[in-house]
N, C-alpha and C. Protein backbone atom coordinates (compact mmCIF):
# COMPACT_ATOMS: atom_id res chain seq x y z
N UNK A 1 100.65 110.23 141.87
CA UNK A 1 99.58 111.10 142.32
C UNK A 1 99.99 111.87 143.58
N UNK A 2 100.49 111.30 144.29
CA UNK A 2 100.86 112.21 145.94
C UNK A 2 102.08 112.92 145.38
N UNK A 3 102.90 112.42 144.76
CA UNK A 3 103.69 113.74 144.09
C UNK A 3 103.54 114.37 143.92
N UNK A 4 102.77 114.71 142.68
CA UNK A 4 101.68 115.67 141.40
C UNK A 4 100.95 116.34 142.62
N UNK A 5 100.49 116.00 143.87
CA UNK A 5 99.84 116.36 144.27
C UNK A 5 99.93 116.86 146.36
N UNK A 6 101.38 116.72 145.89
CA UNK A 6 101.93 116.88 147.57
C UNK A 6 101.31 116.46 148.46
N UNK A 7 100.99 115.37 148.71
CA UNK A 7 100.67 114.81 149.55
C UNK A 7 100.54 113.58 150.01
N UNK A 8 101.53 113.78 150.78
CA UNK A 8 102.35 112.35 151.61
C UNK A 8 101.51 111.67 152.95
N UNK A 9 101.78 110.57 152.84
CA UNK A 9 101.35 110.16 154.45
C UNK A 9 102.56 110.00 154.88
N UNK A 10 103.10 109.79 156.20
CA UNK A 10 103.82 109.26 157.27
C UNK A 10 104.96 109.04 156.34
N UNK A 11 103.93 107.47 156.07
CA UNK A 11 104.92 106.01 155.81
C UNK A 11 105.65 106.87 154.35
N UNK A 12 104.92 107.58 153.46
CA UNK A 12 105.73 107.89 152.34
C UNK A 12 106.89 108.64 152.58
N UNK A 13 106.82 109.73 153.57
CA UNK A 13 107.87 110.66 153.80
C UNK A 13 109.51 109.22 154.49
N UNK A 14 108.71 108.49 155.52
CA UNK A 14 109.55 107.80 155.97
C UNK A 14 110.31 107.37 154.92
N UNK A 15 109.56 106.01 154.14
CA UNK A 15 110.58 105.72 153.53
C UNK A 15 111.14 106.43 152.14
N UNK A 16 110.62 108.25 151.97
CA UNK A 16 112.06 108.78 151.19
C UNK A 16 113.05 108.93 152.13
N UNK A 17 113.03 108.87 153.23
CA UNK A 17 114.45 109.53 154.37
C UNK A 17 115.19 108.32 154.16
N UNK A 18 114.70 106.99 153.91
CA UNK A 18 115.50 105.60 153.95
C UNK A 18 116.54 105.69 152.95
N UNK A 19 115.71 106.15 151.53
CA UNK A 19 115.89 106.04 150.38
C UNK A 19 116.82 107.02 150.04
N UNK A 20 116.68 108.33 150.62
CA UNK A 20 118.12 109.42 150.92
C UNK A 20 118.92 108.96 151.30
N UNK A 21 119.03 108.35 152.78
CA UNK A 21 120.31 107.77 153.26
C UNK A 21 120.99 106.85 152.40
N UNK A 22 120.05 106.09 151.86
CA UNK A 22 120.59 104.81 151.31
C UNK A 22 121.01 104.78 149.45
N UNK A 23 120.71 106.26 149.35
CA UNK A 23 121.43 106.54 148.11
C UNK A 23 122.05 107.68 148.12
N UNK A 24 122.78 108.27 149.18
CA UNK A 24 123.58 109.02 149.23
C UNK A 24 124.39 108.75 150.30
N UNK A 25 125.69 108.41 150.07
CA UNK A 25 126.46 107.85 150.98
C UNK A 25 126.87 108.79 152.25
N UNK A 26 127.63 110.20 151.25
CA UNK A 26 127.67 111.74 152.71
C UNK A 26 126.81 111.81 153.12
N UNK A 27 125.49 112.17 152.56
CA UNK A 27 124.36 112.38 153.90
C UNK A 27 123.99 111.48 155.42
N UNK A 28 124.50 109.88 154.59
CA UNK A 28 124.32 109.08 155.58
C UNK A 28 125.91 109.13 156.48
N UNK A 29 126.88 109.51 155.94
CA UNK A 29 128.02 110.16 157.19
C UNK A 29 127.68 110.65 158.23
N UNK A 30 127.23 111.88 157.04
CA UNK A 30 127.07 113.63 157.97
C UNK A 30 126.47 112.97 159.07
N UNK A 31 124.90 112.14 159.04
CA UNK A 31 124.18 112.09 159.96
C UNK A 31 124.69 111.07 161.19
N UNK A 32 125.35 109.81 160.31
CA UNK A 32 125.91 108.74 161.42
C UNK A 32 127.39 109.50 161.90
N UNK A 33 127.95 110.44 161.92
CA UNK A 33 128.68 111.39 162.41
C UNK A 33 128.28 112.39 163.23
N UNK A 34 127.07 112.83 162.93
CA UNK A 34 126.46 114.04 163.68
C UNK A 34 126.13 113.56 165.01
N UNK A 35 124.93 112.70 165.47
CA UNK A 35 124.95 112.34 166.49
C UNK A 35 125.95 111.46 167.61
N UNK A 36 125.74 111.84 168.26
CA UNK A 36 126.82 110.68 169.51
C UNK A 36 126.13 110.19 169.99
N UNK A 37 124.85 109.84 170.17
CA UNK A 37 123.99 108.94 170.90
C UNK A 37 122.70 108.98 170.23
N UNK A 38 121.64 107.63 170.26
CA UNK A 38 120.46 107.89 169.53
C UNK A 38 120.07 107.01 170.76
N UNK A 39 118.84 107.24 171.54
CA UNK A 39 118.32 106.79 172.14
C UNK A 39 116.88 106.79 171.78
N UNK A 40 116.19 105.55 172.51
CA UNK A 40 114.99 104.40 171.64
C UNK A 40 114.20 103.98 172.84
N UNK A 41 112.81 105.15 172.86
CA UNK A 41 112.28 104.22 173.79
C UNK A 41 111.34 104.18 173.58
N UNK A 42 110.59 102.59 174.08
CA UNK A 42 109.41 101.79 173.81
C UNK A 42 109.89 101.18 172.78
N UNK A 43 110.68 100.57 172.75
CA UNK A 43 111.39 100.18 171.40
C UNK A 43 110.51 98.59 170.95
N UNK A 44 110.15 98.51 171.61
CA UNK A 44 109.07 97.14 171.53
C UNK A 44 107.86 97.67 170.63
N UNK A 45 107.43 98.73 170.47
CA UNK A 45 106.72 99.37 169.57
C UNK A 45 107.25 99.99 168.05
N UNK A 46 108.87 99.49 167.90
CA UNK A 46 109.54 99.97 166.91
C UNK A 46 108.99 99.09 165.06
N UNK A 47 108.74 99.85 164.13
CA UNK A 47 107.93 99.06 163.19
C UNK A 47 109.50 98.87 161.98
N UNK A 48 109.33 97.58 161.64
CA UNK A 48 110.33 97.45 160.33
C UNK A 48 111.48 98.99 160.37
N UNK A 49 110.62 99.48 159.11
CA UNK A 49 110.68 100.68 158.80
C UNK A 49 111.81 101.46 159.43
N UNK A 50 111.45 101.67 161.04
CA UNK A 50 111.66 102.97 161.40
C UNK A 50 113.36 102.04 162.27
N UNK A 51 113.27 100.54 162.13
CA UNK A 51 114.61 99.83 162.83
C UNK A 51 115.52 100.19 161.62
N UNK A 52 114.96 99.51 160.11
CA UNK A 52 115.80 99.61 158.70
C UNK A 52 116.45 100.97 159.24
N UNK A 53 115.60 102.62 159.28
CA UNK A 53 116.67 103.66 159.73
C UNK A 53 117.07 103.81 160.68
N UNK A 54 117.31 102.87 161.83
CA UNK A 54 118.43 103.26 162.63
C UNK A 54 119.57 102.26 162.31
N UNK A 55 119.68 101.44 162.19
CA UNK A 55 120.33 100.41 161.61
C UNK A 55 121.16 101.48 160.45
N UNK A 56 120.87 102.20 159.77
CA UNK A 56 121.49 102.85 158.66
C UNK A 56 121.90 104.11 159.49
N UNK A 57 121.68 104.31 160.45
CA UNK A 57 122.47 106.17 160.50
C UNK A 57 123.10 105.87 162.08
N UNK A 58 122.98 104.42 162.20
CA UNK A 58 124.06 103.98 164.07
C UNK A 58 125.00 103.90 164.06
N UNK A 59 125.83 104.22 164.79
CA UNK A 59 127.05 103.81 164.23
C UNK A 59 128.14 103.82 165.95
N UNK A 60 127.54 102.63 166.21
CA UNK A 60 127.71 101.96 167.61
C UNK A 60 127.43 102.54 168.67
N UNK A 61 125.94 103.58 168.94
CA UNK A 61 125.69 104.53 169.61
C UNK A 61 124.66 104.54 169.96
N UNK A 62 123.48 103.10 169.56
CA UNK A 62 121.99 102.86 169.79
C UNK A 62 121.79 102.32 170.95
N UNK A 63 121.08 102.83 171.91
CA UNK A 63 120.60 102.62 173.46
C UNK A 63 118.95 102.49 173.52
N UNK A 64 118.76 101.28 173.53
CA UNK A 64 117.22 101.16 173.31
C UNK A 64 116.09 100.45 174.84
N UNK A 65 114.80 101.18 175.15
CA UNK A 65 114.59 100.78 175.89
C UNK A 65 113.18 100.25 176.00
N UNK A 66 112.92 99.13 176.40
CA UNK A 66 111.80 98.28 175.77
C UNK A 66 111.01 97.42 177.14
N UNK A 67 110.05 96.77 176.93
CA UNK A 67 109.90 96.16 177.54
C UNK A 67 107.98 95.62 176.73
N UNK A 68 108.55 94.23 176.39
CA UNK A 68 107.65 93.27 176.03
C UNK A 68 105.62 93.23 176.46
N UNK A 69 106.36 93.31 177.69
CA UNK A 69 104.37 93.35 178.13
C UNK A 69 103.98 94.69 177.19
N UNK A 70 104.38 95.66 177.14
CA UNK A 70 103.65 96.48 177.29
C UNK A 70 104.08 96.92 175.51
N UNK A 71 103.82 96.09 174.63
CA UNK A 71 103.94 96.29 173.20
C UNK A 71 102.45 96.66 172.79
N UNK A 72 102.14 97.70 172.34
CA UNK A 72 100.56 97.91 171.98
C UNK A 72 100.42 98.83 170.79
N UNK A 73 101.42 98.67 169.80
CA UNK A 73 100.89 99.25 168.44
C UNK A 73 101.14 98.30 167.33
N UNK A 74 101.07 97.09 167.58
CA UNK A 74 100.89 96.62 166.84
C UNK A 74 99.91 96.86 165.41
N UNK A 75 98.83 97.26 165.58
CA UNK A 75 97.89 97.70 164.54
C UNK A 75 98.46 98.96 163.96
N UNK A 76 99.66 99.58 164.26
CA UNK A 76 100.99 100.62 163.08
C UNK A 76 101.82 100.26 163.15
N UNK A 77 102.06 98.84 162.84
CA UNK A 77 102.81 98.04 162.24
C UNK A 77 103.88 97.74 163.32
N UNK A 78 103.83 97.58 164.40
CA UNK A 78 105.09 97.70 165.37
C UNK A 78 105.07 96.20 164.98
N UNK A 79 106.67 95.87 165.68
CA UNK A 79 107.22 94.52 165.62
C UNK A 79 108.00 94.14 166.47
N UNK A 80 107.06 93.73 167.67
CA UNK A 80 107.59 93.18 168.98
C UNK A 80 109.04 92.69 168.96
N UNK A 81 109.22 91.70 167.89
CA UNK A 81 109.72 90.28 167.36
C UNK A 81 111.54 91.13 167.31
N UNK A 82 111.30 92.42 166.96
CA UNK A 82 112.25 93.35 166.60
C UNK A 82 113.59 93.47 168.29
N UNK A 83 112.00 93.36 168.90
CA UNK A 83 112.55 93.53 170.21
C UNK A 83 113.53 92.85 171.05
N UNK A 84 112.59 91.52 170.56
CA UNK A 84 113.05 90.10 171.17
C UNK A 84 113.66 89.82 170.64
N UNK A 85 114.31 89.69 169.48
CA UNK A 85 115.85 89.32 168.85
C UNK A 85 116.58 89.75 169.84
N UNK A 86 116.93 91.32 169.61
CA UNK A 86 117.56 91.98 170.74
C UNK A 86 117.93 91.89 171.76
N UNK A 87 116.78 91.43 172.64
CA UNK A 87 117.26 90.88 173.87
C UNK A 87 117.68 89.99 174.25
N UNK A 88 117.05 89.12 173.46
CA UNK A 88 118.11 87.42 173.76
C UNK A 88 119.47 87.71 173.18
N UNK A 89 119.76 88.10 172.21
CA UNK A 89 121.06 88.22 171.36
C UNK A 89 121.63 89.21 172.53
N UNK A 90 121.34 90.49 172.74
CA UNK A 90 122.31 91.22 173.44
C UNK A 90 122.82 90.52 174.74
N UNK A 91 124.27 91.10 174.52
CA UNK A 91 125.18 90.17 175.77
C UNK A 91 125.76 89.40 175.97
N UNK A 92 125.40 88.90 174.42
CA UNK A 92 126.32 87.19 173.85
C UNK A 92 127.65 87.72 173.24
N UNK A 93 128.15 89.18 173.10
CA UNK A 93 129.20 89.28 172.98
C UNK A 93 129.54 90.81 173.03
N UNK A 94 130.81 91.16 173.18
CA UNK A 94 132.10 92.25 173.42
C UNK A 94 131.10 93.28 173.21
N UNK A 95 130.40 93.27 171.82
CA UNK A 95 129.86 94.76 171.28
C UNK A 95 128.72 94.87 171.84
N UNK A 96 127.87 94.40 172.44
CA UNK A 96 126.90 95.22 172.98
C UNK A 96 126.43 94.59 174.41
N UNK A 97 125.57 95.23 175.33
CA UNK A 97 125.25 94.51 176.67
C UNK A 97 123.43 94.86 176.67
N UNK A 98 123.53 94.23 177.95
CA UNK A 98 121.97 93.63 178.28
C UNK A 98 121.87 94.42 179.28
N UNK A 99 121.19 95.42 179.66
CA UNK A 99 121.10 95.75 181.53
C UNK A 99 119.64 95.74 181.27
N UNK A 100 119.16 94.85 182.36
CA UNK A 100 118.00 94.54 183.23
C UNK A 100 117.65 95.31 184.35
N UNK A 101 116.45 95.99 183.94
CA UNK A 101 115.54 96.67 184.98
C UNK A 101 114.36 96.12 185.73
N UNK A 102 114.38 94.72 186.52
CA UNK A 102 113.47 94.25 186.81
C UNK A 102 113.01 94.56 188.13
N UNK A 103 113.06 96.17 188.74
CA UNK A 103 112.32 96.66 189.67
C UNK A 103 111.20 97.52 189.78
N UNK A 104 110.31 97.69 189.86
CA UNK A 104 109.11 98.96 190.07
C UNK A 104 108.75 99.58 190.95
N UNK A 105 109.42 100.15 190.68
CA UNK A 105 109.18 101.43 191.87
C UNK A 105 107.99 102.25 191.71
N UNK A 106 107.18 102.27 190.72
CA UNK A 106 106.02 102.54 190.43
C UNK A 106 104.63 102.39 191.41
N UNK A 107 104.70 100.79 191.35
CA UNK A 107 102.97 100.20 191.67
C UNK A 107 104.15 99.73 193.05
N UNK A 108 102.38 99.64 194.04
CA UNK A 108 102.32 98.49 195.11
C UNK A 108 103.03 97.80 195.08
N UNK A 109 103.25 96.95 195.74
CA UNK A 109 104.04 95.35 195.84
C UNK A 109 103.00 94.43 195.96
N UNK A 110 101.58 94.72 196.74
CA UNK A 110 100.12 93.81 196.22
C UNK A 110 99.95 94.01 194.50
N UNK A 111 100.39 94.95 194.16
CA UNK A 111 99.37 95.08 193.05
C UNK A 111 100.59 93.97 191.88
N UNK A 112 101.93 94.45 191.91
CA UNK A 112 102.62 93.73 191.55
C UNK A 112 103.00 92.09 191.44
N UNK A 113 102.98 91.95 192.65
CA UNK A 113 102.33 90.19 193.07
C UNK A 113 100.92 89.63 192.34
N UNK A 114 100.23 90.17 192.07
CA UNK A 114 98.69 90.05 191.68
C UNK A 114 99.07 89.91 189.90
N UNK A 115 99.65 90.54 189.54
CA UNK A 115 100.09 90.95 188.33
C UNK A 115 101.39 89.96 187.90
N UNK A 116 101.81 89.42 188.62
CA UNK A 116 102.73 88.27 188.40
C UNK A 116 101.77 86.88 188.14
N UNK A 117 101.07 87.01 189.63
CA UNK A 117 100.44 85.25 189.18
C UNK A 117 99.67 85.44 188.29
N UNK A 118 98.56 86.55 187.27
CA UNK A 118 98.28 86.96 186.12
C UNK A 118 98.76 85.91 184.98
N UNK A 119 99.73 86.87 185.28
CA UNK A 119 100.64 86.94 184.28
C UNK A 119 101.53 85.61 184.20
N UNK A 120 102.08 85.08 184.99
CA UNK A 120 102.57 83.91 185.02
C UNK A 120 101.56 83.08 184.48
N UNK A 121 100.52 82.71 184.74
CA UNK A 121 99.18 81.62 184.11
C UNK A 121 99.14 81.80 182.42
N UNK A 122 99.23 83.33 182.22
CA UNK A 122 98.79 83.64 180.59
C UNK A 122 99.82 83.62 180.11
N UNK A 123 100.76 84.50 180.09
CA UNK A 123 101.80 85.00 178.96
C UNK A 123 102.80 84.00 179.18
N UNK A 124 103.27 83.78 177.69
CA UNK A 124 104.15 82.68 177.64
C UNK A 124 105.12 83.00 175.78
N UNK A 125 105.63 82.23 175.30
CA UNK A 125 106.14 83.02 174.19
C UNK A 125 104.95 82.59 173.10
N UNK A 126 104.02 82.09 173.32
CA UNK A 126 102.90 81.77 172.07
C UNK A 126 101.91 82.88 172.77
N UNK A 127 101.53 83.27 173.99
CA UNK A 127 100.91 84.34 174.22
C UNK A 127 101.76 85.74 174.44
N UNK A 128 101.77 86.64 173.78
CA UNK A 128 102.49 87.83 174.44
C UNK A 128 104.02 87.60 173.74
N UNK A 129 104.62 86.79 173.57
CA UNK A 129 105.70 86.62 172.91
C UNK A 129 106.95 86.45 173.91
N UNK A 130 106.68 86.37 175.57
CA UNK A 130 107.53 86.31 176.44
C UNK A 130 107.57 85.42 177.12
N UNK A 131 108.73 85.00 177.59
CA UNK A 131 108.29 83.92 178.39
C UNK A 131 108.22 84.61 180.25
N UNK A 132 107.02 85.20 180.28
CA UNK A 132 106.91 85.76 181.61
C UNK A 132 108.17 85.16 182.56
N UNK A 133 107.89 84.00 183.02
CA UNK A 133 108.31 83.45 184.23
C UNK A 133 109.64 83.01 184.32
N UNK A 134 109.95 83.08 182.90
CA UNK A 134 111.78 83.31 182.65
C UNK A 134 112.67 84.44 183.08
N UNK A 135 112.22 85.59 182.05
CA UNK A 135 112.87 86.72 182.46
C UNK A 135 112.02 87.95 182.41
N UNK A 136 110.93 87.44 182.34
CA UNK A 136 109.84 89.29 182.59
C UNK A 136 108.78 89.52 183.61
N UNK A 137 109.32 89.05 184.73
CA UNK A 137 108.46 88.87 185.74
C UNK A 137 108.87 90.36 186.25
C-alpha cells in the first residue's frame, strides 16, 4: 500500500537506505569511501536502525558523542544500551579510544554540586543505566 501509494514514513525510507547498502556492494564503497569522517552526536539517543547504518557505511572513521544522563528519546526508539556498550568497550584496545569530558563549563559549580548529590542518591545502572558515581559524575 505505501508503495502503490507513495507514501513512506521515516522508518520505511530508513530501512530502504539499509537495504540499498546492504544489497549493493559499490554503493556501499562509493559511500564508505566518500566520507573521511562521520561524526555522531547525542549518540545516546541513537535507535537500532540508524547504528545497523553506520556500522555499514564506517569504515574506521566514526567519532561519536554521547552522554548517558541526558538520553531522552527513548519513546523513537533510541537505545541508550547502544551507548553503553561503547563506552565500557572503547579503550580496551589499539582500534579505538575513550576521551572523557568530565568538565562543565556550562552551569555554576552550586548548581553542579547540587546535581551530583541528586544524582548520586538516584541514578545507578538499574536507574538511568549509569553508574553515576563511577564514571558520570
Amino acid at each position: 500500500y505505501k508503495s502503490e501509494h507513495n507514501m513512506y514514513a521515516f522508518i520505511d525510507i530508513f530501512k530502504m537506505a539499509v537495504s540499498l547498502i546492504e544489497e549493493n556492494r559499490e554503493i556501499k564503497e562509493e559511500i564508505r569511501n566518500h566520507f573521511q569522517e562521520i561524526l555522531i552526536d547525542e549518540y545516546q539517543d541513537t535507535n537500532d536502525l540508524q547504528d545497523l547504518l553506520i556500522q555499514k557505511i564506517e569504515n574506521d572513521n566514526v567519532y561519536m558523542v554521547g552522554d548517558m544522563k541526558q538520553s531522552i528519546y527513548r519513546f523513537r526508539n533510541a537505545n541508550p544500551d547502544l551507548f553503553m556498550e561503547k563506552y565500557e568497550s572503547y579503550g580496551m584496545s589499539d582500534k579505538d579510544e575513550r576521551i572523557e569530558l568530565p568538565n562543565n563549563f556550562r552551569s555554576r559549580k552550586e548548581i553542579i554540586e547540587d546535581i551530583n548529590v541528586l544524582f548520586d542518591r538516584t541514578m545507578d545502572l538499574k536507574i538511568g543505566g549509569a553508574d553515576y558515581r563511577k564514571n558520570h559524575r
